[in-house]
PDB file of N, CA and C in Angstrom:
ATOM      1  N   UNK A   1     -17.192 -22.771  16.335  1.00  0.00           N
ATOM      2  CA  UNK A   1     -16.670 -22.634  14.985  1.00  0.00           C
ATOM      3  C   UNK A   1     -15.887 -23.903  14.636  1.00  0.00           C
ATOM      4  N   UNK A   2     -16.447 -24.548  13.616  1.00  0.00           N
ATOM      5  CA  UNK A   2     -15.434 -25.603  13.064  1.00  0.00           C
ATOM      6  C   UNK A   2     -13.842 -25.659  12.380  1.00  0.00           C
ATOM      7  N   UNK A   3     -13.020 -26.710  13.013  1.00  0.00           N
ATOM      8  CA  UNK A   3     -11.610 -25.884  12.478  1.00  0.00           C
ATOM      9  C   UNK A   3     -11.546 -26.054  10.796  1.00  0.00           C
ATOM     10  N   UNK A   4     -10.923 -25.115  10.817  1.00  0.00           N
ATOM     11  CA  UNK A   4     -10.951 -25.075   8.874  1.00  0.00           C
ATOM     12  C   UNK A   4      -9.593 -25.767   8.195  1.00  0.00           C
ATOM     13  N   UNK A   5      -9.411 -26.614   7.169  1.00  0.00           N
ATOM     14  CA  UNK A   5      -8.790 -26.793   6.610  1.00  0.00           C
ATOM     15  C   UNK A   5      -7.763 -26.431   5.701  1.00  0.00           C
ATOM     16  N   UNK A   6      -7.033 -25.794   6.051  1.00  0.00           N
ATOM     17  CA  UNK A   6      -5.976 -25.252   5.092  1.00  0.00           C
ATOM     18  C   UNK A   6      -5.134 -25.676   3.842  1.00  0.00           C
ATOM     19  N   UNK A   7      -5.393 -26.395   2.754  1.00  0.00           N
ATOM     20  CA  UNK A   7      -4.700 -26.861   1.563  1.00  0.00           C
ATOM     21  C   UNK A   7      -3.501 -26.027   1.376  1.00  0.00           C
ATOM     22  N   UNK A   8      -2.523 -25.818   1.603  1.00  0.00           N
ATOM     23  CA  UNK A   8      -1.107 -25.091   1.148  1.00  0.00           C
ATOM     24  C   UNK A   8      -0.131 -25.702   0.662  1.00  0.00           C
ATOM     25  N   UNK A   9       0.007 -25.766  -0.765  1.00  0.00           N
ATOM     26  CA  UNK A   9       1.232 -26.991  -1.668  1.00  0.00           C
ATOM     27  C   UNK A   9       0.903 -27.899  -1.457  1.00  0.00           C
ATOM     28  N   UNK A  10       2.196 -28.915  -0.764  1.00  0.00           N
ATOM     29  CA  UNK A  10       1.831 -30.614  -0.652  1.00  0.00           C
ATOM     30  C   UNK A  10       1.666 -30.829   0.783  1.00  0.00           C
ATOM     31  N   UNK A  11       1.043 -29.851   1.864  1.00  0.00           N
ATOM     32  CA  UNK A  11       0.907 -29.778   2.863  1.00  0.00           C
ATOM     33  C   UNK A  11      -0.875 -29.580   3.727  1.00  0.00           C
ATOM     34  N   UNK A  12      -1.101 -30.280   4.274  1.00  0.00           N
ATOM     35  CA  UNK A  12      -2.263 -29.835   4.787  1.00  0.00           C
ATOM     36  C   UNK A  12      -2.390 -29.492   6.248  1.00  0.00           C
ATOM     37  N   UNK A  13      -2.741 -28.243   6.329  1.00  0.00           N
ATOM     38  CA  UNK A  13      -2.303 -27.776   8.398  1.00  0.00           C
ATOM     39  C   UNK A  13      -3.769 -26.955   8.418  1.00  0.00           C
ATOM     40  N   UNK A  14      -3.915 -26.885   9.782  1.00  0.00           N
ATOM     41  CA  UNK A  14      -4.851 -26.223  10.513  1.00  0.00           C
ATOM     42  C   UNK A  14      -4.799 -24.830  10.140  1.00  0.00           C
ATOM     43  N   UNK A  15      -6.030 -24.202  10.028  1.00  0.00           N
ATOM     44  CA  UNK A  15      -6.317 -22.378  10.117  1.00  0.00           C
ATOM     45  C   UNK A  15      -5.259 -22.258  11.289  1.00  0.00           C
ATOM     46  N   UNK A  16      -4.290 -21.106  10.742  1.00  0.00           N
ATOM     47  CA  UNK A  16      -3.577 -20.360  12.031  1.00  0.00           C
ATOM     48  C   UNK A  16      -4.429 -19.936  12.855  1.00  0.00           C
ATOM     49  N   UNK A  17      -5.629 -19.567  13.161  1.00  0.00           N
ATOM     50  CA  UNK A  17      -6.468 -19.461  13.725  1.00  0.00           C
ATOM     51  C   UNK A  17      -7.040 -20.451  14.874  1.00  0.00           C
ATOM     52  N   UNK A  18      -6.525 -21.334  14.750  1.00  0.00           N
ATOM     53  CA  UNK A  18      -7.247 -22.714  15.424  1.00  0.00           C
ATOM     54  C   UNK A  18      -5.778 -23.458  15.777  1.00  0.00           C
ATOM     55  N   UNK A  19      -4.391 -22.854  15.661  1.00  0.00           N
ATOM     56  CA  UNK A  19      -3.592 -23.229  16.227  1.00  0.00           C
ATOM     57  C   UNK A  19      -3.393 -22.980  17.478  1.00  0.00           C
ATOM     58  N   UNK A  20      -2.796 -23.410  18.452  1.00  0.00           N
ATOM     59  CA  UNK A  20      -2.250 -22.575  19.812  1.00  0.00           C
ATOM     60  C   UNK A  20      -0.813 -22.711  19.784  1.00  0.00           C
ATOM     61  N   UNK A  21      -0.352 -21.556  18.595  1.00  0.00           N
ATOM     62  CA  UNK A  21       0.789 -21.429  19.323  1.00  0.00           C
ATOM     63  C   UNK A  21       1.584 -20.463  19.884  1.00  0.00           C
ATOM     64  N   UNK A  22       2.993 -20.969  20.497  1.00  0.00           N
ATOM     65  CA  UNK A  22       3.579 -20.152  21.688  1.00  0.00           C
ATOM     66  C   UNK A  22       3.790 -18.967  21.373  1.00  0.00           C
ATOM     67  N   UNK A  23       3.899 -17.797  21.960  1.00  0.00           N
ATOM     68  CA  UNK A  23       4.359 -16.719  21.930  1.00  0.00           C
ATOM     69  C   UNK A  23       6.014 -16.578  22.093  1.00  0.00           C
ATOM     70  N   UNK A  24       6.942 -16.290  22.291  1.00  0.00           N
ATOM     71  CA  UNK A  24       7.946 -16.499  22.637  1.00  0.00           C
ATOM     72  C   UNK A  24       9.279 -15.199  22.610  1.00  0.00           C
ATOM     73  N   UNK A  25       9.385 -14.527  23.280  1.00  0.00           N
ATOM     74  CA  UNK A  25       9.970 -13.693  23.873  1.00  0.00           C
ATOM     75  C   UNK A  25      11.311 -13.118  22.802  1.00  0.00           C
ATOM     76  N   UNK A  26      11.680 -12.268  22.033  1.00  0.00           N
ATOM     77  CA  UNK A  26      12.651 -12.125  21.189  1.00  0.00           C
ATOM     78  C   UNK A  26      13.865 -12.531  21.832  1.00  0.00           C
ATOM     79  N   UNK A  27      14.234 -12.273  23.031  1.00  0.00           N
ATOM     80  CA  UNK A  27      15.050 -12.417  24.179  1.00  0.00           C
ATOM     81  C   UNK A  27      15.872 -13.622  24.327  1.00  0.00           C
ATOM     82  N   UNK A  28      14.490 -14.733  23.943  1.00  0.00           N
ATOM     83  CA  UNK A  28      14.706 -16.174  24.027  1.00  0.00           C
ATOM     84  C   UNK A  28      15.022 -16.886  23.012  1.00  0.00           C
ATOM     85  N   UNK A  29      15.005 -16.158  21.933  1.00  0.00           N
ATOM     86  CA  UNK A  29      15.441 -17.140  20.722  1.00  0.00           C
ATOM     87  C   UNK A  29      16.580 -16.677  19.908  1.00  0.00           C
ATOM     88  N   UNK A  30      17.304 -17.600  19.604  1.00  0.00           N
ATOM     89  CA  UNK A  30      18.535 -17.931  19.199  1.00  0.00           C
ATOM     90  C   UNK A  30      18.277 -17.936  17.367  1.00  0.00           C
ATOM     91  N   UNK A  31      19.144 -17.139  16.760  1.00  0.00           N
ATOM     92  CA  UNK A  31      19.664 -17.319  15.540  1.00  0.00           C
ATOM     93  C   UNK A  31      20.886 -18.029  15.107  1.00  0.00           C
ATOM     94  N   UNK A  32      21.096 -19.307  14.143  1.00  0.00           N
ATOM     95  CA  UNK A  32      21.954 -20.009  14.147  1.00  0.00           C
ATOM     96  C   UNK A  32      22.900 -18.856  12.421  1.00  0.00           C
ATOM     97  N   UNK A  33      24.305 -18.920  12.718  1.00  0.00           N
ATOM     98  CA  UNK A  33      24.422 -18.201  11.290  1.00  0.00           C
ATOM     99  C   UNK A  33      23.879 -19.262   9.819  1.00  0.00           C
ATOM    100  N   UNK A  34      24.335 -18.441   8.832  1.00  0.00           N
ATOM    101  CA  UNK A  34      23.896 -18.842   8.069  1.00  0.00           C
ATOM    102  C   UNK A  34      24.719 -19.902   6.996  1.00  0.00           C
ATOM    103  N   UNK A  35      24.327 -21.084   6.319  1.00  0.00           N
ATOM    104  CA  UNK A  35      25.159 -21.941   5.265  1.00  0.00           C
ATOM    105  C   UNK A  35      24.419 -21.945   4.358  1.00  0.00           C
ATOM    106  N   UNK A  36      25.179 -22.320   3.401  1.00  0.00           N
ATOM    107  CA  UNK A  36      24.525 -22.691   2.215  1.00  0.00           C
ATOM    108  C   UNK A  36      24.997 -24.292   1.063  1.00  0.00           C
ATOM    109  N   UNK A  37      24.428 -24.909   0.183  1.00  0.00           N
ATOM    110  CA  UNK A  37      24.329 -25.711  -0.640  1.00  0.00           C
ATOM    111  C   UNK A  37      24.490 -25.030  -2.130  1.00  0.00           C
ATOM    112  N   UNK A  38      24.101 -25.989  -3.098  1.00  0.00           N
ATOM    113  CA  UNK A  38      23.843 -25.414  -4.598  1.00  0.00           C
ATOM    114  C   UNK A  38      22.937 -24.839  -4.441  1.00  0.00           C
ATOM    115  N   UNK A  39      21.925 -25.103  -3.784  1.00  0.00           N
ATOM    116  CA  UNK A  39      20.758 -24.767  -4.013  1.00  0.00           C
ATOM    117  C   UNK A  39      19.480 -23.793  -3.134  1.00  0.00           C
ATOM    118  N   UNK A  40      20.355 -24.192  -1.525  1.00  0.00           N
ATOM    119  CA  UNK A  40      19.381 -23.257  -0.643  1.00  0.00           C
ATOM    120  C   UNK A  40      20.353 -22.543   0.573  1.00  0.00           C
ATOM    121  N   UNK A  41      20.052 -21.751   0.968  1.00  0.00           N
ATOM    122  CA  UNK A  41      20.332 -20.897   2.179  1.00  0.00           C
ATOM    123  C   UNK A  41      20.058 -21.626   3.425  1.00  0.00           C
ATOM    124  N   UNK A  42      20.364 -22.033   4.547  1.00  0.00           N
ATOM    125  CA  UNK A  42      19.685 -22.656   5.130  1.00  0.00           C
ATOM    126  C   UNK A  42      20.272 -22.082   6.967  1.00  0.00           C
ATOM    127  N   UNK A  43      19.374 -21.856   8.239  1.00  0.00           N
ATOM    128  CA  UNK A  43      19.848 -21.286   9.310  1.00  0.00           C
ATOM    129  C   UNK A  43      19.113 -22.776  10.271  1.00  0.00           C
ATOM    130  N   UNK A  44      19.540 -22.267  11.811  1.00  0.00           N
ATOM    131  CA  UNK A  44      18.858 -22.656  12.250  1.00  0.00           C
ATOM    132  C   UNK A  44      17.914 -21.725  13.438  1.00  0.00           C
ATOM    133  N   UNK A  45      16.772 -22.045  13.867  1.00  0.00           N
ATOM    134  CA  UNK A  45      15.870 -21.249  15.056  1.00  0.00           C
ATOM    135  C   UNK A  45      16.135 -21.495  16.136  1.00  0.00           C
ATOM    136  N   UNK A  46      16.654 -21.717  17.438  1.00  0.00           N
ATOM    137  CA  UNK A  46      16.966 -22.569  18.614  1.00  0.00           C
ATOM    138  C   UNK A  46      15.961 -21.539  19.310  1.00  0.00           C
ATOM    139  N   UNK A  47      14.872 -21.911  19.944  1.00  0.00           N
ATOM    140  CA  UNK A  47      13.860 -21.540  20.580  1.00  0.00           C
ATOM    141  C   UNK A  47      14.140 -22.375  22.144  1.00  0.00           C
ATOM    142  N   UNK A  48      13.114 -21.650  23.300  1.00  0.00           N
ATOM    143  CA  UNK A  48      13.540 -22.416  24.515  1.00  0.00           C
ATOM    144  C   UNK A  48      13.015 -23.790  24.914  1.00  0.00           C
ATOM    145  N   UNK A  49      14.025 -24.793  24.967  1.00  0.00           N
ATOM    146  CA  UNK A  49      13.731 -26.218  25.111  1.00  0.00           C
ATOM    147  C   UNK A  49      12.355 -26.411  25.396  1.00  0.00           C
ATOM    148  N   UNK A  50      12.135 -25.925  26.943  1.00  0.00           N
ATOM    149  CA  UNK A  50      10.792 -26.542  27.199  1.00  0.00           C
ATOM    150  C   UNK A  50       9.268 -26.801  26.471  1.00  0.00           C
ATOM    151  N   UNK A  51       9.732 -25.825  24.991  1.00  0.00           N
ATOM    152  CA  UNK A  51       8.623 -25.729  23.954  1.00  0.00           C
ATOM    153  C   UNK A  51       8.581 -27.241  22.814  1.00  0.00           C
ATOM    154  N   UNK A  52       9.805 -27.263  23.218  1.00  0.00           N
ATOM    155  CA  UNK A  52       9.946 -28.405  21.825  1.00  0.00           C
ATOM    156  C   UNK A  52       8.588 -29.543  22.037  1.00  0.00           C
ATOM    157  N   UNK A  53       8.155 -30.426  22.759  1.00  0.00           N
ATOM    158  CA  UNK A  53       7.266 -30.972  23.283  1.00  0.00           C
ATOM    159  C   UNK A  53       5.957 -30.451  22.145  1.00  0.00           C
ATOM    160  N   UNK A  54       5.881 -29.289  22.335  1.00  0.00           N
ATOM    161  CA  UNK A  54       4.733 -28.137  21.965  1.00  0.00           C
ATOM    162  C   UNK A  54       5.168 -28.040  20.162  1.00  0.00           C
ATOM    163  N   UNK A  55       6.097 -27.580  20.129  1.00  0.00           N
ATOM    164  CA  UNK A  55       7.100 -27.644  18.911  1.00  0.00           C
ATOM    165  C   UNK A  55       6.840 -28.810  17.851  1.00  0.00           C
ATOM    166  N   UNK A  56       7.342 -29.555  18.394  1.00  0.00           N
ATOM    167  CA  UNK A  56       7.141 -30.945  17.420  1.00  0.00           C
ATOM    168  C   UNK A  56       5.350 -31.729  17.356  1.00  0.00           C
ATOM    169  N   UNK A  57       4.470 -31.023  18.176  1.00  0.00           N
ATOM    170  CA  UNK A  57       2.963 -31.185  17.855  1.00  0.00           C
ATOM    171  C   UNK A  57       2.894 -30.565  16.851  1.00  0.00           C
ATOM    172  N   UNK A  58       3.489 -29.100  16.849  1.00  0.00           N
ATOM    173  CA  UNK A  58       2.140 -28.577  15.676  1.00  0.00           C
ATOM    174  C   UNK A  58       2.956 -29.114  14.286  1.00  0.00           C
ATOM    175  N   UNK A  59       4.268 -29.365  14.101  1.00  0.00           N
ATOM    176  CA  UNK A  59       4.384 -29.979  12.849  1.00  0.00           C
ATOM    177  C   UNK A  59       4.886 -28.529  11.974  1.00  0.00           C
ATOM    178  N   UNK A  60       5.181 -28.803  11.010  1.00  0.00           N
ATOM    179  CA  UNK A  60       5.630 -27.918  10.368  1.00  0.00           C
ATOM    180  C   UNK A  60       5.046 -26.427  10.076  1.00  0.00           C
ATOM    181  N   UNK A  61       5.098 -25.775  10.160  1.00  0.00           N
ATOM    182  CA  UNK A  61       4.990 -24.113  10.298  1.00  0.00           C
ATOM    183  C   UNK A  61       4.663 -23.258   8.961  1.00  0.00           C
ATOM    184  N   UNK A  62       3.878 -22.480   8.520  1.00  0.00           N
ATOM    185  CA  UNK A  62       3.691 -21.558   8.021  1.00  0.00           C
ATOM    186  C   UNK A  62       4.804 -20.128   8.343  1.00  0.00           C
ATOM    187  N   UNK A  63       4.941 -19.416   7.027  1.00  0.00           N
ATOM    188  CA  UNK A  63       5.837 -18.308   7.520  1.00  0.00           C
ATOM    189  C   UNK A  63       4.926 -17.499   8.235  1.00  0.00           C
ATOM    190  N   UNK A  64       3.461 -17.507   7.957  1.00  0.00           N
ATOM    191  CA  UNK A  64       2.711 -16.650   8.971  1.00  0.00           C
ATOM    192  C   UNK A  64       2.461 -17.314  10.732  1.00  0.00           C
ATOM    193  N   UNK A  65       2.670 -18.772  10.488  1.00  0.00           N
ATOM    194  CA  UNK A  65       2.273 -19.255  12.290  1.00  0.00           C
ATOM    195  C   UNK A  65       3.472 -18.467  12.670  1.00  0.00           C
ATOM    196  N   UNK A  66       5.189 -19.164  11.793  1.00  0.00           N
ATOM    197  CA  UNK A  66       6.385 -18.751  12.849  1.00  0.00           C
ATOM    198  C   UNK A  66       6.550 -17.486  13.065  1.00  0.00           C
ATOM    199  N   UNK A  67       5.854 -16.458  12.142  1.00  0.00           N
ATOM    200  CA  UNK A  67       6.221 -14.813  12.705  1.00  0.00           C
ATOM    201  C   UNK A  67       5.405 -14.581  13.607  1.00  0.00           C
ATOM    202  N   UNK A  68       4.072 -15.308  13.536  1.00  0.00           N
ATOM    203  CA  UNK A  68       3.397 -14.943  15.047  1.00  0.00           C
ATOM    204  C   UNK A  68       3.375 -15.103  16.017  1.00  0.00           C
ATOM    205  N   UNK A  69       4.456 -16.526  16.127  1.00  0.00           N
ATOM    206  CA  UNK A  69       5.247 -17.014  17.190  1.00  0.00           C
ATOM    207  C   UNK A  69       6.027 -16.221  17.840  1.00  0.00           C
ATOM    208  N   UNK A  70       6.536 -15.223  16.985  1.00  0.00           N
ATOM    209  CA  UNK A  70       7.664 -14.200  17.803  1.00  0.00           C
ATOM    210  C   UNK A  70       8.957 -14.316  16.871  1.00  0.00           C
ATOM    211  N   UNK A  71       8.956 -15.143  15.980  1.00  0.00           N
ATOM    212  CA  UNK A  71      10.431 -15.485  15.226  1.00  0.00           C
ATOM    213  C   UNK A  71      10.708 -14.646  13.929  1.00  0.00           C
ATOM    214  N   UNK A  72      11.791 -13.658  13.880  1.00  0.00           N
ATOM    215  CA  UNK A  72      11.869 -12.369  12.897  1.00  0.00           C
ATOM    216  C   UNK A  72      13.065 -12.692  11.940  1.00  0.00           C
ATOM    217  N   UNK A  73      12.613 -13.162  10.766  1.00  0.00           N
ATOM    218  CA  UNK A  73      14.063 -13.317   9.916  1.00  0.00           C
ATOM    219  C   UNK A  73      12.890 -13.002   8.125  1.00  0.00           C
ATOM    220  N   UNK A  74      14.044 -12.414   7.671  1.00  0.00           N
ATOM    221  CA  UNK A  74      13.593 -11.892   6.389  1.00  0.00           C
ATOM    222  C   UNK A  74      12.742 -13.028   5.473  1.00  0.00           C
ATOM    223  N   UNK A  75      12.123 -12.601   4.541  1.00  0.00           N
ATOM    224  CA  UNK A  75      10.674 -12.884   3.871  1.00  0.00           C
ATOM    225  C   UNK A  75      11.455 -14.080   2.898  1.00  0.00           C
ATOM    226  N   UNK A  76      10.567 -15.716   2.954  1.00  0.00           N
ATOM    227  CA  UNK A  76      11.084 -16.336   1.906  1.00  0.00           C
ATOM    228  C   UNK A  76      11.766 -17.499   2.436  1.00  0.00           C
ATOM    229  N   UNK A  77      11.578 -17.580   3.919  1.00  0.00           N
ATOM    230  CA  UNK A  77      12.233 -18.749   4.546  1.00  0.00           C
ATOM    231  C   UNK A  77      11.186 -19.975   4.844  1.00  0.00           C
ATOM    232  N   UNK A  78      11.665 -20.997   5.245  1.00  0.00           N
ATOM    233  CA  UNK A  78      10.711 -21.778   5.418  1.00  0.00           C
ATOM    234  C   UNK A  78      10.856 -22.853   6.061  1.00  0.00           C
ATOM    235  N   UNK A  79       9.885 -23.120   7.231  1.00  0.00           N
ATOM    236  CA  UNK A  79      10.063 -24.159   7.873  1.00  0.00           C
ATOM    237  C   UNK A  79       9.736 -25.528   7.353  1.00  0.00           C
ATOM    238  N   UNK A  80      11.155 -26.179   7.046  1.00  0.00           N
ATOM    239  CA  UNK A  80      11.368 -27.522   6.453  1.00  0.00           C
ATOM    240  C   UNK A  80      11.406 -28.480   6.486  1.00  0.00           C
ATOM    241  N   UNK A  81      11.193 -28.737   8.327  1.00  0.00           N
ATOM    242  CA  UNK A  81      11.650 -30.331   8.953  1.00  0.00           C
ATOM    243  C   UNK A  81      11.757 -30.255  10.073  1.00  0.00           C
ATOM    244  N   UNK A  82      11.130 -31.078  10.707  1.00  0.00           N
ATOM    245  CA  UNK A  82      11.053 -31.081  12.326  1.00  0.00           C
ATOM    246  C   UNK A  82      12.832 -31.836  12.463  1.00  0.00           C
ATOM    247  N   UNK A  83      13.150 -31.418  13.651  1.00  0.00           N
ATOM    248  CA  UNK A  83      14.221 -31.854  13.837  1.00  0.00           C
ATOM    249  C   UNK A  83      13.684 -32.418  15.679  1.00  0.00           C
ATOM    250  N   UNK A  84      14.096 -34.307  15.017  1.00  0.00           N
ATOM    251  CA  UNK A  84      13.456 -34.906  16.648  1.00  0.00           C
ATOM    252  C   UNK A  84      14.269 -34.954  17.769  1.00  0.00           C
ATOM    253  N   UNK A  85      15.502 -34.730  17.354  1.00  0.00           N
ATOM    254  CA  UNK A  85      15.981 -35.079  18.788  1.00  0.00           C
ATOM    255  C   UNK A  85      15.969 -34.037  19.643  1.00  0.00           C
ATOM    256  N   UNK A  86      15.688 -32.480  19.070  1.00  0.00           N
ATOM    257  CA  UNK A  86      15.382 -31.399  19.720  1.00  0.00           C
ATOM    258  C   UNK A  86      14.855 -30.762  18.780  1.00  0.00           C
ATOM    259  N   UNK A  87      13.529 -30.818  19.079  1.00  0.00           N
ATOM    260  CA  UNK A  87      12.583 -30.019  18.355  1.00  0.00           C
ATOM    261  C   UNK A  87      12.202 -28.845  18.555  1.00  0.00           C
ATOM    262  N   UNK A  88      12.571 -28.125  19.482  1.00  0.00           N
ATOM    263  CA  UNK A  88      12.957 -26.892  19.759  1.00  0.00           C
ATOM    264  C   UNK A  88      13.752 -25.916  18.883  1.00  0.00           C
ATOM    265  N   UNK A  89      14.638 -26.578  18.118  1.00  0.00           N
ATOM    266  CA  UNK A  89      15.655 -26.492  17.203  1.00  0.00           C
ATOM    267  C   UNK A  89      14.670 -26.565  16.065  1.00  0.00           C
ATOM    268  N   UNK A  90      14.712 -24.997  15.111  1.00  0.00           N
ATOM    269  CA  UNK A  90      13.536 -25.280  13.752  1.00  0.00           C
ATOM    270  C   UNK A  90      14.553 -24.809  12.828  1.00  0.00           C
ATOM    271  N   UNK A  91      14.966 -25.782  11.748  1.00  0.00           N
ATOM    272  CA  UNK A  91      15.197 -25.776  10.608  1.00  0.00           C
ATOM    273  C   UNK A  91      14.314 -25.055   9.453  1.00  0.00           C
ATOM    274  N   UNK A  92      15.441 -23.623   8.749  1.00  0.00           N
ATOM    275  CA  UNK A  92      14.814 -23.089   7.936  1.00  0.00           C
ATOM    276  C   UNK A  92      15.516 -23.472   7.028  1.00  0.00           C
ATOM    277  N   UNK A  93      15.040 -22.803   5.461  1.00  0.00           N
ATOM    278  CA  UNK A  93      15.924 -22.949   4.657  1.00  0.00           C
ATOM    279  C   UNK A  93      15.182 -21.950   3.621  1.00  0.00           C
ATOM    280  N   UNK A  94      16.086 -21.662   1.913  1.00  0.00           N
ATOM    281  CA  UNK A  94      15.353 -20.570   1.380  1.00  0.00           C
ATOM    282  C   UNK A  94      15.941 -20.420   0.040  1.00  0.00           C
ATOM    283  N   UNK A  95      15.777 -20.825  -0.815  1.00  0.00           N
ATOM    284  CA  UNK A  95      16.003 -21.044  -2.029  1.00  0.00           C
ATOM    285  C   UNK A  95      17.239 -20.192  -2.453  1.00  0.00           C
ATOM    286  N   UNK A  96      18.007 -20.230  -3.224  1.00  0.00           N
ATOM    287  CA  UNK A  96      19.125 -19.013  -3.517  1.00  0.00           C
ATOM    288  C   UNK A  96      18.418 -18.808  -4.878  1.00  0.00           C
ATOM    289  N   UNK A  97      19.255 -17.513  -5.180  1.00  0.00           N
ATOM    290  CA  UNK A  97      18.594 -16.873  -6.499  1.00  0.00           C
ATOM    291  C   UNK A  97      19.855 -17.508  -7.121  1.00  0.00           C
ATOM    292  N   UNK A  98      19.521 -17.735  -8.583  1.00  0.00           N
ATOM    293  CA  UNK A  98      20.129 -17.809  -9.720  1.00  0.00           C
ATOM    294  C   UNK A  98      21.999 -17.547  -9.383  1.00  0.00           C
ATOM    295  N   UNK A  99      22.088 -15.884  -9.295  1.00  0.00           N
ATOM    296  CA  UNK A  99      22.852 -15.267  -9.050  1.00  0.00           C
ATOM    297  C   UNK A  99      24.107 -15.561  -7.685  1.00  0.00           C
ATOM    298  N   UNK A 100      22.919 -16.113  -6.799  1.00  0.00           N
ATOM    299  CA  UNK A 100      23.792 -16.659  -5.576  1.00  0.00           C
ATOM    300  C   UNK A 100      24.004 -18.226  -5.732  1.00  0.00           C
ATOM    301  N   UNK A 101      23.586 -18.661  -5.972  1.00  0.00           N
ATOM    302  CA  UNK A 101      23.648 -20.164  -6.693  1.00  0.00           C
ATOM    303  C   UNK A 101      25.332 -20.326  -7.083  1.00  0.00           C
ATOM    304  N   UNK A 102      25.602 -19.193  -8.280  1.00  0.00           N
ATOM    305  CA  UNK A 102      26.821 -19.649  -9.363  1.00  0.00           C
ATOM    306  C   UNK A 102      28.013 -19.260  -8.377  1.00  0.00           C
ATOM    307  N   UNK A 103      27.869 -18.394  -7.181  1.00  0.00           N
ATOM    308  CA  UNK A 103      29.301 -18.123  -6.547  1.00  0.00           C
ATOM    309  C   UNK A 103      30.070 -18.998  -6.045  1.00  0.00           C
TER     310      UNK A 103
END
């Protein structure tokens, strides 16, 4: 089967299908709390080091690759930026509404 091309926004990634990625144990991954800007919500993922290697190949993430990865945080987040010096470490972030914006 040939890998398929995925067009998504200003991004172009592989069929989740034709990715290999990690599985990763709920156990093992770290939730950073949460901050915010004017404009977005933003956490961090701290997953186990030895992945980062693996991590920083596949490049930025779909909300469907990272939930199939094993990583559980509410609908609307998004993986935004490899972070190199530990890429293990995945930067989300998530727009605020209107409402959370003005507080």
């Amino acid at each position: 089967m040939p890998t398929e091309i995925v067009k998504t926004s200003s991004k172009t990634t592989l069929d989740i299908r034709e990715r290999n990625l990690p599985r990763v144990s709920i156990n093992d991954i770290y939730y950073s709390d949460k901050y915010t800007d004017n404009n977005y919500e933003y956490r961090h993922v701290i997953c186990p080091s030895h992945l980062g290697k693996k991590l920083k190949s596949l490049g930025l993430m779909t909300e469907s690759e990272w939930r199939r990865m094993g990583i559980q945080q509410s609908v609307g987040w998004e993986h935004y930026m490899i972070h190199n010096p530990e890429p293990h470490i995945l930067p989300f972030r998530r727009k605020l509404t209107s409402a959370e914006a003005t507080k």
